[in-house]
N, C-alpha and C. Protein backbone atom coordinates (compact mmCIF):
# COMPACT_ATOMS: atom_id res chain seq x y z
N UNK A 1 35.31 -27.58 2.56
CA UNK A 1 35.12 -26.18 2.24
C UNK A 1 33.90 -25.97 1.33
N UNK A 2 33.78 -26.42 0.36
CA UNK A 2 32.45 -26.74 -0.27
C UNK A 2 31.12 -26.75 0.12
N UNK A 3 31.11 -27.57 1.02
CA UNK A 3 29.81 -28.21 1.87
C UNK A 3 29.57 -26.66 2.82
N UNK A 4 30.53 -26.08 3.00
CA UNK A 4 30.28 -24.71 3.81
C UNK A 4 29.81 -23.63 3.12
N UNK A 5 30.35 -23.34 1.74
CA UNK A 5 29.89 -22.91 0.89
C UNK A 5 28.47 -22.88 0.30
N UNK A 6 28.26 -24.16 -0.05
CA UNK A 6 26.83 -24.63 -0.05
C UNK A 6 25.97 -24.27 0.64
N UNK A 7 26.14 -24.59 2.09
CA UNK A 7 25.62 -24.00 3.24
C UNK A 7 24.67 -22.61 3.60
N UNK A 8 26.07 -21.89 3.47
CA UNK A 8 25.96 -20.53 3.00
C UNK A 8 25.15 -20.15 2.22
N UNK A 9 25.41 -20.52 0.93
CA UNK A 9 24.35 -20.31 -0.05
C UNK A 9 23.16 -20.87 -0.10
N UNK A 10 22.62 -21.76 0.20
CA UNK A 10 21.56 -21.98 0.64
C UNK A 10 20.84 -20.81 1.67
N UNK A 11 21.72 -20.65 3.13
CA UNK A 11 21.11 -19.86 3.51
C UNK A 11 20.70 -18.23 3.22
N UNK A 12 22.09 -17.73 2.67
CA UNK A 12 21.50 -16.51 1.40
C UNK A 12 20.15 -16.50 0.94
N UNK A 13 19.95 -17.46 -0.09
CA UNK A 13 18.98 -17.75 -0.44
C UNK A 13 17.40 -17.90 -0.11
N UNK A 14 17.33 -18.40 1.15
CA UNK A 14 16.37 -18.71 2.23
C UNK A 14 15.82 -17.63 2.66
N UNK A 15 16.86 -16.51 3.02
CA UNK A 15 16.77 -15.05 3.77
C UNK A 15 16.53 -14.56 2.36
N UNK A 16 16.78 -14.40 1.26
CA UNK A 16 16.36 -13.39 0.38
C UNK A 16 15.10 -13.71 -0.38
N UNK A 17 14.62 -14.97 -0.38
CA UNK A 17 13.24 -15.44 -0.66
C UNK A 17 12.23 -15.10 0.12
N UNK A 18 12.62 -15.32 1.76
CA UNK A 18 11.68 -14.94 2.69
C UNK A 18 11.38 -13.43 2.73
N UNK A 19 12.15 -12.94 2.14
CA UNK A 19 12.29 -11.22 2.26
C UNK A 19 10.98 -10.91 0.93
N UNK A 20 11.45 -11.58 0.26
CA UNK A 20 10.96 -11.25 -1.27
C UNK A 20 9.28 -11.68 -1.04
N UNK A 21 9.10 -12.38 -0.40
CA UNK A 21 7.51 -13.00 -0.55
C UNK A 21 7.36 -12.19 0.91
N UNK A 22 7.28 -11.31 1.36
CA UNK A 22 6.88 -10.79 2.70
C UNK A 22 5.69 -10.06 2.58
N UNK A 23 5.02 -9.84 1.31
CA UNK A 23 3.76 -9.07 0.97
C UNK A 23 2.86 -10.32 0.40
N UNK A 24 1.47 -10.49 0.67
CA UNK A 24 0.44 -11.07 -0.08
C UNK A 24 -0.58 -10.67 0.18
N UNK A 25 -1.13 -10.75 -1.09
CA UNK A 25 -2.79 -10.39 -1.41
C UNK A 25 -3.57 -10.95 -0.10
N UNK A 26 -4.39 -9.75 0.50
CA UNK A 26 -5.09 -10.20 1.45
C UNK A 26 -4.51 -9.74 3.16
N UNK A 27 -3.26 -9.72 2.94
CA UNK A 27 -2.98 -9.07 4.54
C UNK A 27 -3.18 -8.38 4.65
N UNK A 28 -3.45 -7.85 6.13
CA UNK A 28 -3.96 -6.82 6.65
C UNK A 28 -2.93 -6.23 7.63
N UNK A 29 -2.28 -5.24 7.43
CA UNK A 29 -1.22 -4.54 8.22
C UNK A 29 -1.66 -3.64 9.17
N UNK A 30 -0.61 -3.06 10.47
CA UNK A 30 -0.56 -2.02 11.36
C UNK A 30 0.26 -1.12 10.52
N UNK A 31 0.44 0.22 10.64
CA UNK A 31 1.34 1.16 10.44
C UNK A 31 1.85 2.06 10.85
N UNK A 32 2.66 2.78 10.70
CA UNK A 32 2.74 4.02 11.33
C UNK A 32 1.75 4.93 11.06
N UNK A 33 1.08 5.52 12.01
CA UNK A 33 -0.21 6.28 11.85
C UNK A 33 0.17 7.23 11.26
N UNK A 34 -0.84 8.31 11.41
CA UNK A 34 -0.72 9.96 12.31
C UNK A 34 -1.48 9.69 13.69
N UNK A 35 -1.24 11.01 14.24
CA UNK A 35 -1.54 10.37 15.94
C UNK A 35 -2.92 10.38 16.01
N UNK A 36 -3.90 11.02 15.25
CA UNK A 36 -4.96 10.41 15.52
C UNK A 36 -6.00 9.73 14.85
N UNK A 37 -5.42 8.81 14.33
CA UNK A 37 -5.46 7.48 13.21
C UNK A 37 -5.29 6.00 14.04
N UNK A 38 -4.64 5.82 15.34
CA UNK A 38 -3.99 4.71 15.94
C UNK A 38 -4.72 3.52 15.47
N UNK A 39 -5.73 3.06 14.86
CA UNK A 39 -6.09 2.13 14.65
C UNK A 39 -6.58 1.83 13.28
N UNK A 40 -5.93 3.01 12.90
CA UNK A 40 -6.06 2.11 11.00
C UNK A 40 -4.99 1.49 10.53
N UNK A 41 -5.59 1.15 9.59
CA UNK A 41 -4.37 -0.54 8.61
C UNK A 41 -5.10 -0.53 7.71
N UNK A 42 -3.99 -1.17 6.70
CA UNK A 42 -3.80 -1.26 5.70
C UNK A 42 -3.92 -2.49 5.40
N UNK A 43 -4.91 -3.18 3.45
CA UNK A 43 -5.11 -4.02 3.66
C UNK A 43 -4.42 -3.91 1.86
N UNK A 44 -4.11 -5.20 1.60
CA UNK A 44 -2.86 -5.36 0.15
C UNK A 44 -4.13 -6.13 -0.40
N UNK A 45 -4.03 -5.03 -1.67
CA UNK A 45 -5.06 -5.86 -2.99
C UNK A 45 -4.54 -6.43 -3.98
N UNK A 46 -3.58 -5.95 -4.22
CA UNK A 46 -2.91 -6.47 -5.28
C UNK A 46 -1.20 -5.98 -5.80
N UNK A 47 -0.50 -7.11 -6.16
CA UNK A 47 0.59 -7.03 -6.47
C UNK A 47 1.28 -7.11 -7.86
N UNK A 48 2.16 -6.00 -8.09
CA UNK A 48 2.76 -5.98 -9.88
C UNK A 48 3.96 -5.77 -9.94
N UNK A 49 4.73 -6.05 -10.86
CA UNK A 49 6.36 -5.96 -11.03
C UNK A 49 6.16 -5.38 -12.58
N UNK A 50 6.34 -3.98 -12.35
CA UNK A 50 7.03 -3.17 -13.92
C UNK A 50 8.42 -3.10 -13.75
N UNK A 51 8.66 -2.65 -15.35
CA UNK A 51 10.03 -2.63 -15.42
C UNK A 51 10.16 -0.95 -14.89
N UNK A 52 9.33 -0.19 -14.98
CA UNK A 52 10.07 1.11 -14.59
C UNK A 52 10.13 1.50 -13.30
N UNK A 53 8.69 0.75 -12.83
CA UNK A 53 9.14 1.43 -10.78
C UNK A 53 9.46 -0.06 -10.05
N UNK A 54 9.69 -1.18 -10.89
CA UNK A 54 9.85 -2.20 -9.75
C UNK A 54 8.52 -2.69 -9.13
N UNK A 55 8.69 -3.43 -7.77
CA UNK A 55 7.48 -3.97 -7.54
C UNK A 55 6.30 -3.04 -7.06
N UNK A 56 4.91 -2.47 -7.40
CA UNK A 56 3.64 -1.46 -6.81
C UNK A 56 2.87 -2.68 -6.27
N UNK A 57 3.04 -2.22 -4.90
CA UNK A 57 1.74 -3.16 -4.04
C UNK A 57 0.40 -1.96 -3.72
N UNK A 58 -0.82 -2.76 -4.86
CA UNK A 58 -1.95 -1.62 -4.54
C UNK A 58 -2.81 -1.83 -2.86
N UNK A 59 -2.65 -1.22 -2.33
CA UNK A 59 -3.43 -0.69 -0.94
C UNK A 59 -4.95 -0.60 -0.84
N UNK A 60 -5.32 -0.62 0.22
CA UNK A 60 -6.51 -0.05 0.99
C UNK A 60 -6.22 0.56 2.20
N UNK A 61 -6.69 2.05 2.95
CA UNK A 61 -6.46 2.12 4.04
C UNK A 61 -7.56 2.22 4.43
N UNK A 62 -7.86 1.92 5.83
CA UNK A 62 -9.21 1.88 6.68
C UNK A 62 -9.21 2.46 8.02
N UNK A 63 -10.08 2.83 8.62
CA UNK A 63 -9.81 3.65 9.73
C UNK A 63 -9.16 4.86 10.20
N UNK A 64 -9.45 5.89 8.86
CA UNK A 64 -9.33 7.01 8.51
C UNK A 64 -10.37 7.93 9.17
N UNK A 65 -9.60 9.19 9.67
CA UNK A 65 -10.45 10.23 10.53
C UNK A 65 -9.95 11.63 8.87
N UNK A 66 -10.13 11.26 7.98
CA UNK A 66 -10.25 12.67 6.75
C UNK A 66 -11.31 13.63 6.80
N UNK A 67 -11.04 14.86 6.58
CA UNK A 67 -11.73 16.24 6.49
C UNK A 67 -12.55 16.00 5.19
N UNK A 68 -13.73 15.81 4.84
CA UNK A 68 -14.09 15.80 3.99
C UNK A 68 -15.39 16.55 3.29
N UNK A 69 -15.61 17.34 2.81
CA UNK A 69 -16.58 18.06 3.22
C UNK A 69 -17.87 17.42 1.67
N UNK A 70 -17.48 16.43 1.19
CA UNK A 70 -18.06 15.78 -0.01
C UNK A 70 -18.80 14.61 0.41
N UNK A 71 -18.59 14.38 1.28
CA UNK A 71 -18.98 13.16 2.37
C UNK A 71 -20.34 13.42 3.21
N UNK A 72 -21.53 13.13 3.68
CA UNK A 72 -22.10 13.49 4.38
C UNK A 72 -22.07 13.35 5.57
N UNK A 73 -20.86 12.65 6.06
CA UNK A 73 -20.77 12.84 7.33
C UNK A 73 -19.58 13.99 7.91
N UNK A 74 -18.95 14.53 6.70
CA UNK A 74 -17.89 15.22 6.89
C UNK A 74 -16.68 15.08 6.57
N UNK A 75 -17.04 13.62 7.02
CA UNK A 75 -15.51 12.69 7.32
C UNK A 75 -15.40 11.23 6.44
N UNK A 76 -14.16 11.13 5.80
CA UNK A 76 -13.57 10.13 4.99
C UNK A 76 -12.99 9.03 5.97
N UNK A 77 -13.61 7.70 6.07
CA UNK A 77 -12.75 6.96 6.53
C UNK A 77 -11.77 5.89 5.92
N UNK A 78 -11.60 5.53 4.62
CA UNK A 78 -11.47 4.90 3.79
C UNK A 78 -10.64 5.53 2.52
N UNK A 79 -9.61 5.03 2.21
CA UNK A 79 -8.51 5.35 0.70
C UNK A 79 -9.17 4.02 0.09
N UNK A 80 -9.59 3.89 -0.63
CA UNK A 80 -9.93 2.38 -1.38
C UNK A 80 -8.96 1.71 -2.42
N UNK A 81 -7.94 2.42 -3.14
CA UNK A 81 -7.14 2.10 -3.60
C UNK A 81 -5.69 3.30 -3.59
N UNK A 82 -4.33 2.74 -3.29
CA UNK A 82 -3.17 3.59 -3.44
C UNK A 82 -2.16 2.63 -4.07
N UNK A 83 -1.98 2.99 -4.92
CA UNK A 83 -0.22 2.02 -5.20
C UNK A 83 1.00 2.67 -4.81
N UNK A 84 1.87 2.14 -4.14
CA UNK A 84 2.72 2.30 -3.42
C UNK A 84 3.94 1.83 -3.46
N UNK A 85 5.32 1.59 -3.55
CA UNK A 85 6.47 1.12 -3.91
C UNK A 85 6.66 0.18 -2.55
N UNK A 86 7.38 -1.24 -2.66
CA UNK A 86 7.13 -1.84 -1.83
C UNK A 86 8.10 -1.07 -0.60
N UNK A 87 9.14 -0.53 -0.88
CA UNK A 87 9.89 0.19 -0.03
C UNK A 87 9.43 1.20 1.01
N UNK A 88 8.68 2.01 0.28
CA UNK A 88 7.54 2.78 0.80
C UNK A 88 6.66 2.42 1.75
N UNK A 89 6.29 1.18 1.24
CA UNK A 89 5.40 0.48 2.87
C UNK A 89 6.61 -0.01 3.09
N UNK A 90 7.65 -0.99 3.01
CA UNK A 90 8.46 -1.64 4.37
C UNK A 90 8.64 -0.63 5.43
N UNK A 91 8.78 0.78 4.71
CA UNK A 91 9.22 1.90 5.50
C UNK A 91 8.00 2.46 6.73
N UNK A 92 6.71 1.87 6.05
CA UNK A 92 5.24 2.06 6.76
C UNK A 92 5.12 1.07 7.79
N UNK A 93 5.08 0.07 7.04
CA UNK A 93 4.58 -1.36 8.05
C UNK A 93 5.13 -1.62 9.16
N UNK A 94 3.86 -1.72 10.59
CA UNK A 94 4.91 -2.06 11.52
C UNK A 94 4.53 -4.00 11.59
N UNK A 95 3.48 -4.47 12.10
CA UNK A 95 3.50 -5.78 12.45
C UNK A 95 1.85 -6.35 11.46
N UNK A 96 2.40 -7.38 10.78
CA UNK A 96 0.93 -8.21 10.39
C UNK A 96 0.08 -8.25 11.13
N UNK A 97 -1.36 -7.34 10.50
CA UNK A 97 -2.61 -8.27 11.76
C UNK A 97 -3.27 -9.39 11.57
N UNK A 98 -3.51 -9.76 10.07
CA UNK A 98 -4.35 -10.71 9.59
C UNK A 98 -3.47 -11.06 8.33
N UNK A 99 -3.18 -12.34 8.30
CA UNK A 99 -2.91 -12.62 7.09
C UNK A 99 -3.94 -13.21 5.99
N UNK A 100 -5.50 -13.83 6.58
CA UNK A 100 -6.69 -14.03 5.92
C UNK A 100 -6.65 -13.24 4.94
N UNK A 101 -7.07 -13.85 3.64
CA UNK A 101 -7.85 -13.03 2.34
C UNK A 101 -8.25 -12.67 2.31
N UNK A 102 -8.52 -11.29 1.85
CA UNK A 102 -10.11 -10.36 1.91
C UNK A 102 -9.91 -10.13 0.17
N UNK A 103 -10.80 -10.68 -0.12
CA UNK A 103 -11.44 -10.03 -1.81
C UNK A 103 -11.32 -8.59 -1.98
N UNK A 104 -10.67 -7.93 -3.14
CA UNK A 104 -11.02 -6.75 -2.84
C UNK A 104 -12.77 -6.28 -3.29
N UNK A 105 -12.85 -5.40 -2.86
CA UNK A 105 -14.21 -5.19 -3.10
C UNK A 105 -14.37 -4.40 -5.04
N UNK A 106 -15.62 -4.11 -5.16
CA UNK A 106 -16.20 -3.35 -6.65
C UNK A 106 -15.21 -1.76 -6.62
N UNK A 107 -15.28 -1.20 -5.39
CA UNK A 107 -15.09 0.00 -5.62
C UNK A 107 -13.10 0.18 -5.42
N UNK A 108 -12.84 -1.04 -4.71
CA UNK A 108 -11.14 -0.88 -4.59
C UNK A 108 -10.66 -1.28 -6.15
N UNK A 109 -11.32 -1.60 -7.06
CA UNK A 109 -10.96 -2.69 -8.10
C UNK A 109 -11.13 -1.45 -8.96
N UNK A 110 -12.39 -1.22 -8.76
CA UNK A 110 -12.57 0.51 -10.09
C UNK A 110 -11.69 1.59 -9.47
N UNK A 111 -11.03 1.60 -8.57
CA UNK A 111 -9.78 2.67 -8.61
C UNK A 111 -8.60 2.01 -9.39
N UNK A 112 -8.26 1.18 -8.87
CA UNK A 112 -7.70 0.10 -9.28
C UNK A 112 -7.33 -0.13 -11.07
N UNK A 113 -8.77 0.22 -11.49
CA UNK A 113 -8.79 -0.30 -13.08
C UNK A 113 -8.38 1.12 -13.59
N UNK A 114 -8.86 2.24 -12.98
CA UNK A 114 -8.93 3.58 -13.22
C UNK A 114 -7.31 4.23 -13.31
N UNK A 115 -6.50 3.52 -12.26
CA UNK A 115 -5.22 3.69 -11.81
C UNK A 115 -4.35 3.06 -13.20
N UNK A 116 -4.49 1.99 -13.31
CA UNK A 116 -4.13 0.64 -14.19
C UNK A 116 -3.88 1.97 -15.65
N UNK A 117 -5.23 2.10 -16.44
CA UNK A 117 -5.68 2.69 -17.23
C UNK A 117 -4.56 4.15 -17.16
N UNK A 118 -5.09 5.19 -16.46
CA UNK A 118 -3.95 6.44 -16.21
C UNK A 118 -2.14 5.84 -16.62
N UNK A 119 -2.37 4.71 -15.77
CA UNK A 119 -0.42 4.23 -15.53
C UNK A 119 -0.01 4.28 -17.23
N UNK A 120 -0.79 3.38 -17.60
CA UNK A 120 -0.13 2.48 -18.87
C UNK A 120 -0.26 3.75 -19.69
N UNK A 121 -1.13 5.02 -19.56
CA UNK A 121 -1.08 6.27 -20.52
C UNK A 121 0.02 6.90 -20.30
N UNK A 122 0.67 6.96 -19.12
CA UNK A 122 1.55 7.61 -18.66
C UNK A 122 1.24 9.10 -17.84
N UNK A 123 -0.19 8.93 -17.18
CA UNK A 123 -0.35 9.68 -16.60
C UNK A 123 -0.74 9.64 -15.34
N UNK A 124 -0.44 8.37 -14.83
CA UNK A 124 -0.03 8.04 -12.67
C UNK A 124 0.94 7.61 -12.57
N UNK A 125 1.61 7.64 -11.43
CA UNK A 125 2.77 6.99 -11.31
C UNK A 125 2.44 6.36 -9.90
N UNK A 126 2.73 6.14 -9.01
CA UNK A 126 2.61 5.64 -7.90
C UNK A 126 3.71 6.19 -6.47
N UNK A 127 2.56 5.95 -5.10
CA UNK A 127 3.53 6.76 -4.22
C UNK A 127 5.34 5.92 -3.67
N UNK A 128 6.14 6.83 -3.18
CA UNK A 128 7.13 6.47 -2.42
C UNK A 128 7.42 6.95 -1.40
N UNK A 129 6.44 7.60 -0.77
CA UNK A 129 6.75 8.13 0.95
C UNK A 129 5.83 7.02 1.86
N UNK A 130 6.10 7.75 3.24
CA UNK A 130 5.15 6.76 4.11
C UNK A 130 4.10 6.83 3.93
N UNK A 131 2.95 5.84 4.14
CA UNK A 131 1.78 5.74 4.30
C UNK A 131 1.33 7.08 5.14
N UNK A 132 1.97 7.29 5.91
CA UNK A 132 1.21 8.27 7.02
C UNK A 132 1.16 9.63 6.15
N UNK A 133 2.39 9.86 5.74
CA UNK A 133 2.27 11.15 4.53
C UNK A 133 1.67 10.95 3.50
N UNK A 134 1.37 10.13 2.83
CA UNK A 134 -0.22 9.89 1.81
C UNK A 134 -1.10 10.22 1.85
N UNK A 135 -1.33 9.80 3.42
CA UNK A 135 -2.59 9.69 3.99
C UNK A 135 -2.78 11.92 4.09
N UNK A 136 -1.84 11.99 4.57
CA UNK A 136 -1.71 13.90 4.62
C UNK A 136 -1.90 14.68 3.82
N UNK A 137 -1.26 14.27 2.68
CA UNK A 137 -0.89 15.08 1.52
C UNK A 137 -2.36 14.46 0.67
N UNK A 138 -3.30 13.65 0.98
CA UNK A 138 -4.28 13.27 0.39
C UNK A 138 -5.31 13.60 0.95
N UNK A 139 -5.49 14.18 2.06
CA UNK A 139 -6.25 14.92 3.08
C UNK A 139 -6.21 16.43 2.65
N UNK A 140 -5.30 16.71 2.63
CA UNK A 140 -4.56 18.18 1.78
C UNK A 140 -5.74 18.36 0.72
N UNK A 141 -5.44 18.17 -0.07
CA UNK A 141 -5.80 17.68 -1.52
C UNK A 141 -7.26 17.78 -1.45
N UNK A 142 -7.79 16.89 -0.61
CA UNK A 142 -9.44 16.46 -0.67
C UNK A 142 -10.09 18.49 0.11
N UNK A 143 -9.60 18.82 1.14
CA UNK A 143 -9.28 19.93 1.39
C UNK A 143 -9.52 21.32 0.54
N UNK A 144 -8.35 21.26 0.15
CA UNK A 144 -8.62 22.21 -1.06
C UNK A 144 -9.24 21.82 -2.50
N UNK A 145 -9.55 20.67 -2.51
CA UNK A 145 -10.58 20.58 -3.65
C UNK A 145 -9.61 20.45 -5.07
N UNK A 146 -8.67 19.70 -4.70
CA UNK A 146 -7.82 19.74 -6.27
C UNK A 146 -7.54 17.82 -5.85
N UNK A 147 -8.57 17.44 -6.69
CA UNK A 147 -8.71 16.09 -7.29
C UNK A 147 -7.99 15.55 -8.16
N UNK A 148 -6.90 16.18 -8.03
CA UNK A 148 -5.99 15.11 -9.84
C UNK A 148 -4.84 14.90 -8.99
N UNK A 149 -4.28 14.51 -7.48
CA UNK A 149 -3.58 14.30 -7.15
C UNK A 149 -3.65 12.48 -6.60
């Protein structure tokens, strides 16, 4: 009876580790779009465990069709940094494309530091909806010209 026990627990264990490490720096994800997005993804810069929201995995999205009228081409293709609750993306993510490292770049890192900075003041918090509604409600936003969202 023991040895079954053991068993068991071991495999518990196995499945809740594999669960737990399912995000790393550097993958590059599919997601649930909007419909005319089908080929952007999401790429993970970096990972943190606070005590008040739990684990924030910071983002990149790429292959963005945004309204932008600050842009000279019109159009935003690029979020360079979002922090996000990991729940929030499980709820996003559909299949790994790349698990290769990508460095984040100067400008994902200065949102990043900018984000960091706001948090610890107590004035960001980070998202918990889907990626695809981020991506909306941040389109919104750029839109009407109200930048503190």
């Amino acid at each position: 009876m023991k040895l079954y026990t053991f068993i068991a627990a071991l495999f518990l264990l196995s499945f809740s580790c594999a669960k737990k490490d399912q995000y790393s720096v550097g993958q590059e994800w599919n997601y649930k779009t909007r419909p005319t997005e089908k080929n952007s993804t999401l790429t993970i810069l970096k990972i943190e465990e606070y005590p008040e929201t739990g684990k924030v995995i910071h983002i990149s999205i790429s292959g963005l069709n945004i309204k932008d009228t600050t842009s000279t081409t019109g159009i935003a293709d690029k979020f360079t940094h979002i922090p996000i609750s990991e729940e929030a993306l499980s709820n996003s993510v559909t299949t790994l494309k790349k698990e290769a490292y990508k460095k984040p770049d100067s400008l994902e890192m200065d949102g990043y530091s900018y984000w960091k900075k706001e948090f610890d003041n107590g004035n960001a918090g980070i998202f918990t909806i889907p990626v695809s509604e981020i991506v909306s409600t941040m389109e919104k936003s750029i839109i009407a010209g109200d930048y503190t969202n």
